[in-house]
C-alpha atoms as a PDB file:
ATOM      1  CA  UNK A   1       3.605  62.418  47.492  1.00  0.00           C
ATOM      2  CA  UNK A   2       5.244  61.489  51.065  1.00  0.00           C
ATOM      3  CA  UNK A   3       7.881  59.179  51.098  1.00  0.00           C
ATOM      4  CA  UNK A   4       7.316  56.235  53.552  1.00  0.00           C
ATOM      5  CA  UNK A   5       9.905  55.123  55.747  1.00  0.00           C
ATOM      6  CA  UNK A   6       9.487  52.062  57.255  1.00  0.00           C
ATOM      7  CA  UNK A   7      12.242  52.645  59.732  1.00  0.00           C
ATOM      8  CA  UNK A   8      10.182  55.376  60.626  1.00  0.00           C
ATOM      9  CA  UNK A   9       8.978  56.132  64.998  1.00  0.00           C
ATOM     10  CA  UNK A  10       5.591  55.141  65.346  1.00  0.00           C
ATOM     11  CA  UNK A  11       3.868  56.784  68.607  1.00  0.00           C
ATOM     12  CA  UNK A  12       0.765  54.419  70.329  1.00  0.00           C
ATOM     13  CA  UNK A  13      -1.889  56.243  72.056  1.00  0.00           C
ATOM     14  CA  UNK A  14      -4.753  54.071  74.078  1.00  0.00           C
ATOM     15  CA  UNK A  15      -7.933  55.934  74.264  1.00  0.00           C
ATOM     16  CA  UNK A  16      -9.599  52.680  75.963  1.00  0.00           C
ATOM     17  CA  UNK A  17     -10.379  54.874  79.416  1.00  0.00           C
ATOM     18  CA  UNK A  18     -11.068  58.028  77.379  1.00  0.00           C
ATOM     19  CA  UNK A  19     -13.355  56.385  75.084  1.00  0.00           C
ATOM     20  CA  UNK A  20     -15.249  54.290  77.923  1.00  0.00           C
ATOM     21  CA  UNK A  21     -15.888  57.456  79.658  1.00  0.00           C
ATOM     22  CA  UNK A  22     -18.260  58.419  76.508  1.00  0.00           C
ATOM     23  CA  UNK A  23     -20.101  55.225  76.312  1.00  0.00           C
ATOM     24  CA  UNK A  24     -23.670  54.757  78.264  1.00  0.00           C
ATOM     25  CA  UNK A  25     -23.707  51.967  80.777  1.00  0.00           C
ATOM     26  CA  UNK A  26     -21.975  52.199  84.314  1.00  0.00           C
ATOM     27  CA  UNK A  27     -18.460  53.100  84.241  1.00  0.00           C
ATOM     28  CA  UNK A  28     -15.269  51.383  85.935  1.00  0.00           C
ATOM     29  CA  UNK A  29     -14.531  52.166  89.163  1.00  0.00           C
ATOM     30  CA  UNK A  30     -11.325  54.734  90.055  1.00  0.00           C
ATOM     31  CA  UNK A  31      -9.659  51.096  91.114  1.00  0.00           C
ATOM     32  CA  UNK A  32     -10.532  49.226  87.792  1.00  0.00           C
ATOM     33  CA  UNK A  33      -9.606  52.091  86.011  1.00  0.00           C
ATOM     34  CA  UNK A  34      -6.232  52.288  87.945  1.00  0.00           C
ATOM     35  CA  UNK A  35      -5.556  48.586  87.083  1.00  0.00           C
ATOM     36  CA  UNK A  36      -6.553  49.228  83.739  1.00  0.00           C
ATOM     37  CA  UNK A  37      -3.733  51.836  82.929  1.00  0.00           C
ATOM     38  CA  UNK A  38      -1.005  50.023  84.864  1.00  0.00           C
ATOM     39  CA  UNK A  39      -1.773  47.080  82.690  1.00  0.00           C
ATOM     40  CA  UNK A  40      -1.678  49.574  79.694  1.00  0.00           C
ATOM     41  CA  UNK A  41       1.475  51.096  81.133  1.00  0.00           C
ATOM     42  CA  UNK A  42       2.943  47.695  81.050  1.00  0.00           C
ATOM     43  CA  UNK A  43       2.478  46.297  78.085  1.00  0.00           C
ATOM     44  CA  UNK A  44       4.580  49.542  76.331  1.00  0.00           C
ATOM     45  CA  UNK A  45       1.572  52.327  75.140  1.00  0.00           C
ATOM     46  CA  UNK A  46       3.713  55.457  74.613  1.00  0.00           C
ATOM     47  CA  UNK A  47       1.118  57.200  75.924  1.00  0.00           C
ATOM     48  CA  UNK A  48      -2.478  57.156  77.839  1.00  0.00           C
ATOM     49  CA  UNK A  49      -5.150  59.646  77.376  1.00  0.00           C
ATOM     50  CA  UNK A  50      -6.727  58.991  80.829  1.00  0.00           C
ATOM     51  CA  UNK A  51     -10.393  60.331  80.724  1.00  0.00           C
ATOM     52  CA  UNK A  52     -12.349  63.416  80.801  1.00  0.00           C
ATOM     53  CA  UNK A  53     -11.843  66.308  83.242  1.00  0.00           C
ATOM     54  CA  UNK A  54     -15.368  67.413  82.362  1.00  0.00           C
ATOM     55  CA  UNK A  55     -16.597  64.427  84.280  1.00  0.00           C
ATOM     56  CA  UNK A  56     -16.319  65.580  87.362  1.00  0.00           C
ATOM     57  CA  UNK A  57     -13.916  65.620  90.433  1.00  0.00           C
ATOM     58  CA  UNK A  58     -13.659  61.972  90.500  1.00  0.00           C
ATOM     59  CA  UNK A  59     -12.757  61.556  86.789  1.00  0.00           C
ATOM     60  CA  UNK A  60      -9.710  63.825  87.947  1.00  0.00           C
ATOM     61  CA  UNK A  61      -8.711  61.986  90.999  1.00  0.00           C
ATOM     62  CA  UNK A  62      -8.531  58.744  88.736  1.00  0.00           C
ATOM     63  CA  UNK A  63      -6.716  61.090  86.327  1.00  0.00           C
ATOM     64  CA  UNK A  64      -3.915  62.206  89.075  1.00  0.00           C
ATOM     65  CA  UNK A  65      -3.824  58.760  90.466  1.00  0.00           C
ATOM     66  CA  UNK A  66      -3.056  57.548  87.174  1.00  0.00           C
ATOM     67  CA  UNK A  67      -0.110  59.742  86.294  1.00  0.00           C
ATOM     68  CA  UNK A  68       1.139  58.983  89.621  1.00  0.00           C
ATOM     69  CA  UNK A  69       1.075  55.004  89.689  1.00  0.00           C
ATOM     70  CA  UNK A  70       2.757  55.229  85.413  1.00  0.00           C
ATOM     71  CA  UNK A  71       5.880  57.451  85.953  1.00  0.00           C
ATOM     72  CA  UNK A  72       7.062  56.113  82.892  1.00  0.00           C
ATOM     73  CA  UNK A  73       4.286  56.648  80.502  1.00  0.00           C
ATOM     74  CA  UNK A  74       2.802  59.989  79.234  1.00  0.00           C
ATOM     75  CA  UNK A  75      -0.880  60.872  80.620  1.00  0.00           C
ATOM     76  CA  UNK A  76      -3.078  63.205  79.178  1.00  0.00           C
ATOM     77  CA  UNK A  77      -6.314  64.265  79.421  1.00  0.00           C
ATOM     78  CA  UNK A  78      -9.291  65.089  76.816  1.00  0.00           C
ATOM     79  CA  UNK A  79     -11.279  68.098  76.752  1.00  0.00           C
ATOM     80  CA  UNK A  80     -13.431  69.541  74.178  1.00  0.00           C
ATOM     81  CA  UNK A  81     -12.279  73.189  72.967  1.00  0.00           C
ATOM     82  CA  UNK A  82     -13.828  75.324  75.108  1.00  0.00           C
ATOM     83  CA  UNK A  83     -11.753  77.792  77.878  1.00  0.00           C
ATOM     84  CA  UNK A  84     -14.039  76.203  80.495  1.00  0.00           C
ATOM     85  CA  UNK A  85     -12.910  72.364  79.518  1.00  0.00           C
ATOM     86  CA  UNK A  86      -9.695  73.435  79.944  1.00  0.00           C
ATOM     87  CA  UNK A  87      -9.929  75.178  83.373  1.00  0.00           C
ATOM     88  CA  UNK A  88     -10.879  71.816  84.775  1.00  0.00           C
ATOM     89  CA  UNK A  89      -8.252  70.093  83.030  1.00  0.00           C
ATOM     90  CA  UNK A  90      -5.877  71.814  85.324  1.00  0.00           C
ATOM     91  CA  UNK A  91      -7.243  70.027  88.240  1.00  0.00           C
ATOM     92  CA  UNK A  92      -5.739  66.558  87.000  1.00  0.00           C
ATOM     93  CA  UNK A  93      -2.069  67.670  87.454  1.00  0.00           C
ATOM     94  CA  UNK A  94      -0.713  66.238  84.033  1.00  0.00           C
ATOM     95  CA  UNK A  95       1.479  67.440  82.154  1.00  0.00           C
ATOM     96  CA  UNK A  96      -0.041  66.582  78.608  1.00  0.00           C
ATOM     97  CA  UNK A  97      -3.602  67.829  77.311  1.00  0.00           C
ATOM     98  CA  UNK A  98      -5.650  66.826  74.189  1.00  0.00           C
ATOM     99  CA  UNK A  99      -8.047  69.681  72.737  1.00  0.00           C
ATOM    100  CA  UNK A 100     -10.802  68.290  70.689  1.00  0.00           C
ATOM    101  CA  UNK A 101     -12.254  70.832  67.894  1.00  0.00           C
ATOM    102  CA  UNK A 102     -15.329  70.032  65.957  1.00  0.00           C
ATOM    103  CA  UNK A 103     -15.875  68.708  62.332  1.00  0.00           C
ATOM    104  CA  UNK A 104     -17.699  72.420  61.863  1.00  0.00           C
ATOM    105  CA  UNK A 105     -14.072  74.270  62.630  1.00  0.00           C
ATOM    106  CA  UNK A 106     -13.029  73.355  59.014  1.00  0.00           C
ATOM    107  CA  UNK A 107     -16.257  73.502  57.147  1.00  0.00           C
ATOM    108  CA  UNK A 108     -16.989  74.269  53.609  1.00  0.00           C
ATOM    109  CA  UNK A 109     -19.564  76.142  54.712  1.00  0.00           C
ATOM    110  CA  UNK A 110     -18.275  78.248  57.028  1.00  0.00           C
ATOM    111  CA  UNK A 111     -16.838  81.881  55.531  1.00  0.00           C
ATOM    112  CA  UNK A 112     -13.426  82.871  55.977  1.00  0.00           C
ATOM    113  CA  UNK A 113     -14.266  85.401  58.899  1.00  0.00           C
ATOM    114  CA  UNK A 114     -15.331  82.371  61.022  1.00  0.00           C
ATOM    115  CA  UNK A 115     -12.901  80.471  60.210  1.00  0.00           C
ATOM    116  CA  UNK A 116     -10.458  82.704  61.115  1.00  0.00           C
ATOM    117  CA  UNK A 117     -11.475  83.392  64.726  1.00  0.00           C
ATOM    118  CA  UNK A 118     -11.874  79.592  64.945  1.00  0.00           C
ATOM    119  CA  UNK A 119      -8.160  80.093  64.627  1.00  0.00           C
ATOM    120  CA  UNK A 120      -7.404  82.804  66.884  1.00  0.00           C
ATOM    121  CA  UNK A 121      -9.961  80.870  69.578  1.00  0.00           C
ATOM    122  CA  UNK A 122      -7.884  77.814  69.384  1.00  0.00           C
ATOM    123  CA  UNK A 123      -4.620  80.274  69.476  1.00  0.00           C
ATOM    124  CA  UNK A 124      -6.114  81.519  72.696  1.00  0.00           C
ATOM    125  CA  UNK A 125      -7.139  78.255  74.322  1.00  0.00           C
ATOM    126  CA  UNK A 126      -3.021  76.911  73.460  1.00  0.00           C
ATOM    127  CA  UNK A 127      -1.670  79.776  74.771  1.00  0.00           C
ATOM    128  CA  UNK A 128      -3.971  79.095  78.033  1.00  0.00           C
ATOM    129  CA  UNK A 129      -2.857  75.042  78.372  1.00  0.00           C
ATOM    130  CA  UNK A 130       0.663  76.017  78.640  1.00  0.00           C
ATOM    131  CA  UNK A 131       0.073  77.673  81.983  1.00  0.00           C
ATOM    132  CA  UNK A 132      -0.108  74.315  83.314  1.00  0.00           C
ATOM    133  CA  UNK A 133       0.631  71.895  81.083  1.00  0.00           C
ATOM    134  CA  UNK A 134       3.874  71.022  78.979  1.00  0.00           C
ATOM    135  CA  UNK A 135       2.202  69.193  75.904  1.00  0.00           C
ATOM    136  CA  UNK A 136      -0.615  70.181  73.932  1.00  0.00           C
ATOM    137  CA  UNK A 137      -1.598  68.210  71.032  1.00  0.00           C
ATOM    138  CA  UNK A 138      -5.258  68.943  69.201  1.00  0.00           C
ATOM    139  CA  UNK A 139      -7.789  66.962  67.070  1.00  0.00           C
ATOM    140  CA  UNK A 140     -10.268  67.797  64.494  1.00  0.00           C
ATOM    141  CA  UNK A 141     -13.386  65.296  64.092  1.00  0.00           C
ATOM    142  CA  UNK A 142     -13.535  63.766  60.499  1.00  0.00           C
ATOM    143  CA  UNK A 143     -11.469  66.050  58.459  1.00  0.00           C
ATOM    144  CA  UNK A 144     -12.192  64.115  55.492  1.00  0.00           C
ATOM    145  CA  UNK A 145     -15.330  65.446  54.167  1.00  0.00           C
ATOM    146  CA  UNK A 146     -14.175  69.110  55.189  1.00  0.00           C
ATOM    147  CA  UNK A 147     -12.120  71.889  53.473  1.00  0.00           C
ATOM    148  CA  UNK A 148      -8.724  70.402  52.652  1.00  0.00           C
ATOM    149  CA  UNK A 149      -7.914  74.143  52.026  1.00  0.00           C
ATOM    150  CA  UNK A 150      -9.179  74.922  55.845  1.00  0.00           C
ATOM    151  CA  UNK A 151      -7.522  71.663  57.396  1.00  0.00           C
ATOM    152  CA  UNK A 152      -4.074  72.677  55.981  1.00  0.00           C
ATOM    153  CA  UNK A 153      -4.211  75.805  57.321  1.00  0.00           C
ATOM    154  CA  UNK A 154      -5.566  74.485  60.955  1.00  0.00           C
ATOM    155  CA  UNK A 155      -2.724  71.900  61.039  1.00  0.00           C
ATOM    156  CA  UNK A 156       0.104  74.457  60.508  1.00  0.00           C
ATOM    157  CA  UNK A 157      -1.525  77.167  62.823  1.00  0.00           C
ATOM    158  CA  UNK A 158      -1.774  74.522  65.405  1.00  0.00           C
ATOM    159  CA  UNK A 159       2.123  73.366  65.109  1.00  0.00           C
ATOM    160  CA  UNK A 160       2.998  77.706  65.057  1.00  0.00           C
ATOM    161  CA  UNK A 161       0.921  77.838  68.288  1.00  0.00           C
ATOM    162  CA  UNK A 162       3.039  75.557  69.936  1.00  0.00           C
ATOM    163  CA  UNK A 163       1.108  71.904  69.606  1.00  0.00           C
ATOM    164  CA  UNK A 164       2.915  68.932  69.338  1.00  0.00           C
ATOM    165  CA  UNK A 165       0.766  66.629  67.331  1.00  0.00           C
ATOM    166  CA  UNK A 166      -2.395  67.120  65.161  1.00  0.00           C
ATOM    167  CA  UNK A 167      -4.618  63.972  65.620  1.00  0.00           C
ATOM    168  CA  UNK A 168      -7.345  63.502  62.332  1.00  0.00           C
ATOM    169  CA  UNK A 169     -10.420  61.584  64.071  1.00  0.00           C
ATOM    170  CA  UNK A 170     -12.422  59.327  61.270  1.00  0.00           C
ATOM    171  CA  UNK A 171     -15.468  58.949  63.994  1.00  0.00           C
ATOM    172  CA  UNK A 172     -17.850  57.916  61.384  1.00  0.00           C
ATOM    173  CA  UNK A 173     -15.642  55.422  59.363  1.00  0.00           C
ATOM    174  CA  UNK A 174     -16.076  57.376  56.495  1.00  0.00           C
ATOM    175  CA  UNK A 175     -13.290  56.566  54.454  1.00  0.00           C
ATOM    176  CA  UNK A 176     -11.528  53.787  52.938  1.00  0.00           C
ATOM    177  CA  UNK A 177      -8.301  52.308  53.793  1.00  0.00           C
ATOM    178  CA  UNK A 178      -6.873  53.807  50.093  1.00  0.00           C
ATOM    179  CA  UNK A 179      -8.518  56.749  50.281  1.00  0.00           C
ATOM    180  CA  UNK A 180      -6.465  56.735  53.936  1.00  0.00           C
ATOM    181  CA  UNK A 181      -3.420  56.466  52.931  1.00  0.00           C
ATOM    182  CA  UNK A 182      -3.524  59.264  50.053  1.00  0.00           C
ATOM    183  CA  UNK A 183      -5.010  61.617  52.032  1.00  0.00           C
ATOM    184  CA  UNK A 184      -2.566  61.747  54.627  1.00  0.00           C
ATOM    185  CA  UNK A 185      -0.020  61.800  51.947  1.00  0.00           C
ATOM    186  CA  UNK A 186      -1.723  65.079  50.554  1.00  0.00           C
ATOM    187  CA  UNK A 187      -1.498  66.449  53.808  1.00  0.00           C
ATOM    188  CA  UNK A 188       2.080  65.218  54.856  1.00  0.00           C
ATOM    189  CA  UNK A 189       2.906  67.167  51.801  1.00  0.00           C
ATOM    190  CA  UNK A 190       1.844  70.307  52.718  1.00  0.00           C
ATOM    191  CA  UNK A 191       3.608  70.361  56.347  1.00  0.00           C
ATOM    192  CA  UNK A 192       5.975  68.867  58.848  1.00  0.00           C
ATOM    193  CA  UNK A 193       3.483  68.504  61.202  1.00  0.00           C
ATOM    194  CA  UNK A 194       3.391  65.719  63.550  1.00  0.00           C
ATOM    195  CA  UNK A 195       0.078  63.468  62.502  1.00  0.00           C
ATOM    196  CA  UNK A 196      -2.024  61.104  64.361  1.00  0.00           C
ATOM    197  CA  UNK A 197      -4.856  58.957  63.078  1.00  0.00           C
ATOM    198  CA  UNK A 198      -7.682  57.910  65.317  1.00  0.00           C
ATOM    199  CA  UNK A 199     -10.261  55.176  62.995  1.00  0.00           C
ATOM    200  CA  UNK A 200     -13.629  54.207  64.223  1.00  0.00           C
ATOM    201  CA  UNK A 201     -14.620  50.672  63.135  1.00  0.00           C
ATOM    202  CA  UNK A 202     -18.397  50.961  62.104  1.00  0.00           C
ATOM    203  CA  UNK A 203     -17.491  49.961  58.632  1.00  0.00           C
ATOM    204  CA  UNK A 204     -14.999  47.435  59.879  1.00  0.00           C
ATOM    205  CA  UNK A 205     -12.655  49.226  58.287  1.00  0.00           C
ATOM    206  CA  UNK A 206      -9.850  50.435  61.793  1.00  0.00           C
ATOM    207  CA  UNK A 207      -7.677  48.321  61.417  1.00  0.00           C
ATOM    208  CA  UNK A 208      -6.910  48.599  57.765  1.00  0.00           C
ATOM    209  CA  UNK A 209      -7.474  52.506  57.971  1.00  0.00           C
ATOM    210  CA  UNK A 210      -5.196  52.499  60.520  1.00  0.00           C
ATOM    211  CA  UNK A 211      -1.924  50.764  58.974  1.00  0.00           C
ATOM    212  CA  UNK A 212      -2.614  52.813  56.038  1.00  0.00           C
ATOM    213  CA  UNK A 213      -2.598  56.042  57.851  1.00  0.00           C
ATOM    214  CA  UNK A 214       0.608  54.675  58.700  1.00  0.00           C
ATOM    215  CA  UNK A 215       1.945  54.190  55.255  1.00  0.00           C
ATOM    216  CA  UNK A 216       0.391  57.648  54.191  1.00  0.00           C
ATOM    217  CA  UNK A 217       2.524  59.220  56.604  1.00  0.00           C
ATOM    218  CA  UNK A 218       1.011  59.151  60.302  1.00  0.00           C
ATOM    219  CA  UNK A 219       3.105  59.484  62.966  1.00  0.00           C
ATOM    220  CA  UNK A 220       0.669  58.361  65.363  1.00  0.00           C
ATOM    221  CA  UNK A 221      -1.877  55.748  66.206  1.00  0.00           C
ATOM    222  CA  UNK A 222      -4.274  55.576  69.062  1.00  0.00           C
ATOM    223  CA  UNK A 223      -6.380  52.994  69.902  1.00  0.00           C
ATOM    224  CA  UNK A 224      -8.066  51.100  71.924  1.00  0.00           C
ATOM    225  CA  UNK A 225      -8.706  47.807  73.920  1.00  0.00           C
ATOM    226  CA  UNK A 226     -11.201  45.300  72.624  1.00  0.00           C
ATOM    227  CA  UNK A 227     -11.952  48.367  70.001  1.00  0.00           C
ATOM    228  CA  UNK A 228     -13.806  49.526  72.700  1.00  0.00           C
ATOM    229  CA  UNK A 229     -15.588  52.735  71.652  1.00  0.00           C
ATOM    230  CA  UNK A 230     -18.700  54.059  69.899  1.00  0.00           C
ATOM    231  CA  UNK A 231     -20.080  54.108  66.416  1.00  0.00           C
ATOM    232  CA  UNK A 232     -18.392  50.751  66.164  1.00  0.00           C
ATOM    233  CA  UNK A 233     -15.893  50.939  68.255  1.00  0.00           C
ATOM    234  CA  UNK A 234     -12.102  52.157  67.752  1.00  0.00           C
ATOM    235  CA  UNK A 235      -9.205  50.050  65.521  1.00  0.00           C
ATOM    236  CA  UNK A 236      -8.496  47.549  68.082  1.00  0.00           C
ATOM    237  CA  UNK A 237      -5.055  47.832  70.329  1.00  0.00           C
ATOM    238  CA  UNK A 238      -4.294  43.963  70.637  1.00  0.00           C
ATOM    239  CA  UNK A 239      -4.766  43.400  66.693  1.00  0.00           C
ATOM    240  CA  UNK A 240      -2.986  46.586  65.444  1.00  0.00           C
ATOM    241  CA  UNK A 241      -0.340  45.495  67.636  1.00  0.00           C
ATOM    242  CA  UNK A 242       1.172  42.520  66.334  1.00  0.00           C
ATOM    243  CA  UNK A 243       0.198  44.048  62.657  1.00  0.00           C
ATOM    244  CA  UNK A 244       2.693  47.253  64.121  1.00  0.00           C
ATOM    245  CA  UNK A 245       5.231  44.315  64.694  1.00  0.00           C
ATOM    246  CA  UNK A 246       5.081  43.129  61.731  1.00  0.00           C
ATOM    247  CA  UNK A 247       4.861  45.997  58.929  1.00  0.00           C
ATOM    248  CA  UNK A 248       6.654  47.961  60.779  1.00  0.00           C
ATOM    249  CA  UNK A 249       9.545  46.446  63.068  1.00  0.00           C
ATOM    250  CA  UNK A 250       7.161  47.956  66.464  1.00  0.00           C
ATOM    251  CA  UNK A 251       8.624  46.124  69.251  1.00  0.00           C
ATOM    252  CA  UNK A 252       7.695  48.328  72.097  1.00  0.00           C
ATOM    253  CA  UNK A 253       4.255  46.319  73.099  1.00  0.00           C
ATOM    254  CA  UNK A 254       4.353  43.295  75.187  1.00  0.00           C
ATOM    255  CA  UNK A 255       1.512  41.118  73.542  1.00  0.00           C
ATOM    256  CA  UNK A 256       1.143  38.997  77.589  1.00  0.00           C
ATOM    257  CA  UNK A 257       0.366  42.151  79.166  1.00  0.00           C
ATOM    258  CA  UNK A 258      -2.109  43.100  76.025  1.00  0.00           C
ATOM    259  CA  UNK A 259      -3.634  40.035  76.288  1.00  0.00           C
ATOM    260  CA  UNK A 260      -4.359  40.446  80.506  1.00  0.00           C
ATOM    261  CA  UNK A 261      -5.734  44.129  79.942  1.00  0.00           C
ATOM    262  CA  UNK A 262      -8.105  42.578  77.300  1.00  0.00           C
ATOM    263  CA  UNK A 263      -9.586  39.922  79.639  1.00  0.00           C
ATOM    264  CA  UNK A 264     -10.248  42.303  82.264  1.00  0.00           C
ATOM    265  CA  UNK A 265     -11.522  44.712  79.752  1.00  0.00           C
ATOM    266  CA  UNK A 266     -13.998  42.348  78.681  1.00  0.00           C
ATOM    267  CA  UNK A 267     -14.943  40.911  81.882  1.00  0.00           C
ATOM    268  CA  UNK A 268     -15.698  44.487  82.932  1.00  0.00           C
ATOM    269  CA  UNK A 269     -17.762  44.922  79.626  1.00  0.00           C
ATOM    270  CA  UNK A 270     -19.830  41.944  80.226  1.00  0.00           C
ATOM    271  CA  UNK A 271     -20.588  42.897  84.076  1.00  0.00           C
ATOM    272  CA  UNK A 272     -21.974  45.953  82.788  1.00  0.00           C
ATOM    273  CA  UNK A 273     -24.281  44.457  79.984  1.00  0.00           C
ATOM    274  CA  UNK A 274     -27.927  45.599  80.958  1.00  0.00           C
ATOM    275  CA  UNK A 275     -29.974  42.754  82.676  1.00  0.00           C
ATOM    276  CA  UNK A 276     -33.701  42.419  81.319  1.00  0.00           C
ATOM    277  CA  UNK A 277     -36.314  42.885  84.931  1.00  0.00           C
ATOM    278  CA  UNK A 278     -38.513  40.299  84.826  1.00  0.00           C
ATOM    279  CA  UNK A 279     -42.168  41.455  85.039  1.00  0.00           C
ATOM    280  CA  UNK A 280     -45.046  39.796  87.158  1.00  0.00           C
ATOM    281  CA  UNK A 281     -48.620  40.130  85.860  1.00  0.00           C
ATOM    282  CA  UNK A 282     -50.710  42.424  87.700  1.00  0.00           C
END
């Protein structure tokens, strides 16, 4: 079993932009999405993952505008793990890169031989991110019904190929905040792997989820504002926080600035709300 240490670095990730880029509706503007990050910037995120290259030319404009205008706070950009995704991921001229790989990578029902070029596929699609960028973390999408045997092995191949953080996305909520905490202390136990744990809400159950991932051993948290996000939405940035400051002695987030990027969050959210036409009789 890990050992918890309180005094322990926790890292903050806010997916807000990343996440709103995946949700139907209109999305914010390059300018509200500028504001947006400088208030995140300012209110002490370690880091921001900025959108999705995939989106087109002017989701990587914001992107570079973004790194830019937050000299003093990591950017990165999301991509799915394909060669392609991260060909237009150099176009954003970050330094930092998230590859996402699906739940199906670490399957029990996939056989060994497909596993194992899963592997040497991600190897290859590392090696190509640091041609232009200086960070690479990865993610694999609810890791908690798959192959425990599989995810080991994923995590440890992914720190020998060079990335700096393995996130473990619970999109679906599907665990509980116990069941949380020990299975990141399984894990923890089986490498020295940096960890990050992304929760969905639909069970109501980020928050919780989160902290526990914590005291199972996570090294990082991302988030979001207003637990933006589908399927529920994300663990919530402005209630993890003080939570953070509290368990855990987190200072670095300035709760004012939180509380500005929330308003204008959900202003935003509530412009965008679909409108019902009204309909004349013919």
């Amino acid at each position: 079993m890990a050992t918890f240490d309180r005094n322990k670095s926790i890292w903050v990730v806010d997916s807000t932009l990343r996440e709103r880029s995946m949700m139907r509706g209109r999305e914010y503007s390059e300018a509200e999405k500028l504001k947006i990050a400088q208030l995140l910037a300012l209110s002490g995120v370690n880091e921001i993952e900025a959108g999705i290259p995939a989106r087109g030319p002017h989701e990587c404009r914001a992107i570079r505008q973004i790194k830019i205008d937050n000299p003093g706070t990591l950017v990165t950009c999301w991509v799915k793990a394909s060669m392609a995704s991260i060909e237009l991921a150099t176009r954003c001229s970050v330094k930092s890169i998230h590859i996402c790989f699906p739940e199906e990578t670490i399957s029990h029902n996939i056989s060994s031989t497909q596993f194992e070029k899963a592997l040497a596929e991600m190897k290859s699609m590392i090696d190509k991110c640091f041609e232009s960028f200086d960070l690479v973390s990865v993610g694999i999408s609810n890791p908690f019904s798959g192959d425990l045997t599989k995810l080991n092995r994923f995590i440890s191949k992914a720190s020998d190929y060079g990335a700096h953080r393995v996130r473990l996305a619970d999109s679906e909520n599907a665990v509980s905040a116990e069941n949380v905490k020990s299975f990141f202390e399984t894990v923890k136990t089986r490498t020295s792997a940096s960890l990050e744990f992304h929760g969905h809400n639909a069970g109501g159950l980020g928050i919780e989820n989160t902290l526990s991932s914590i005291y199972g051993g996570a090294d990082a948290v991302s988030l979001t504002v207003n637990g933006l996000g589908g399927n529920g939405g994300v663990a919530c940035l402005e209630d993890v926080g003080p939570a953070l400051l509290s368990a855990f002695q987190y200072t670095d987030l300035n709760f004012y600035k939180l509380k500005e990027v929330a308003r204008m969050v959900t202003t935003l959210e509530n412009r965008r709300k679909v409108r019902r036409k009204s309909v004349n009789a013919a």
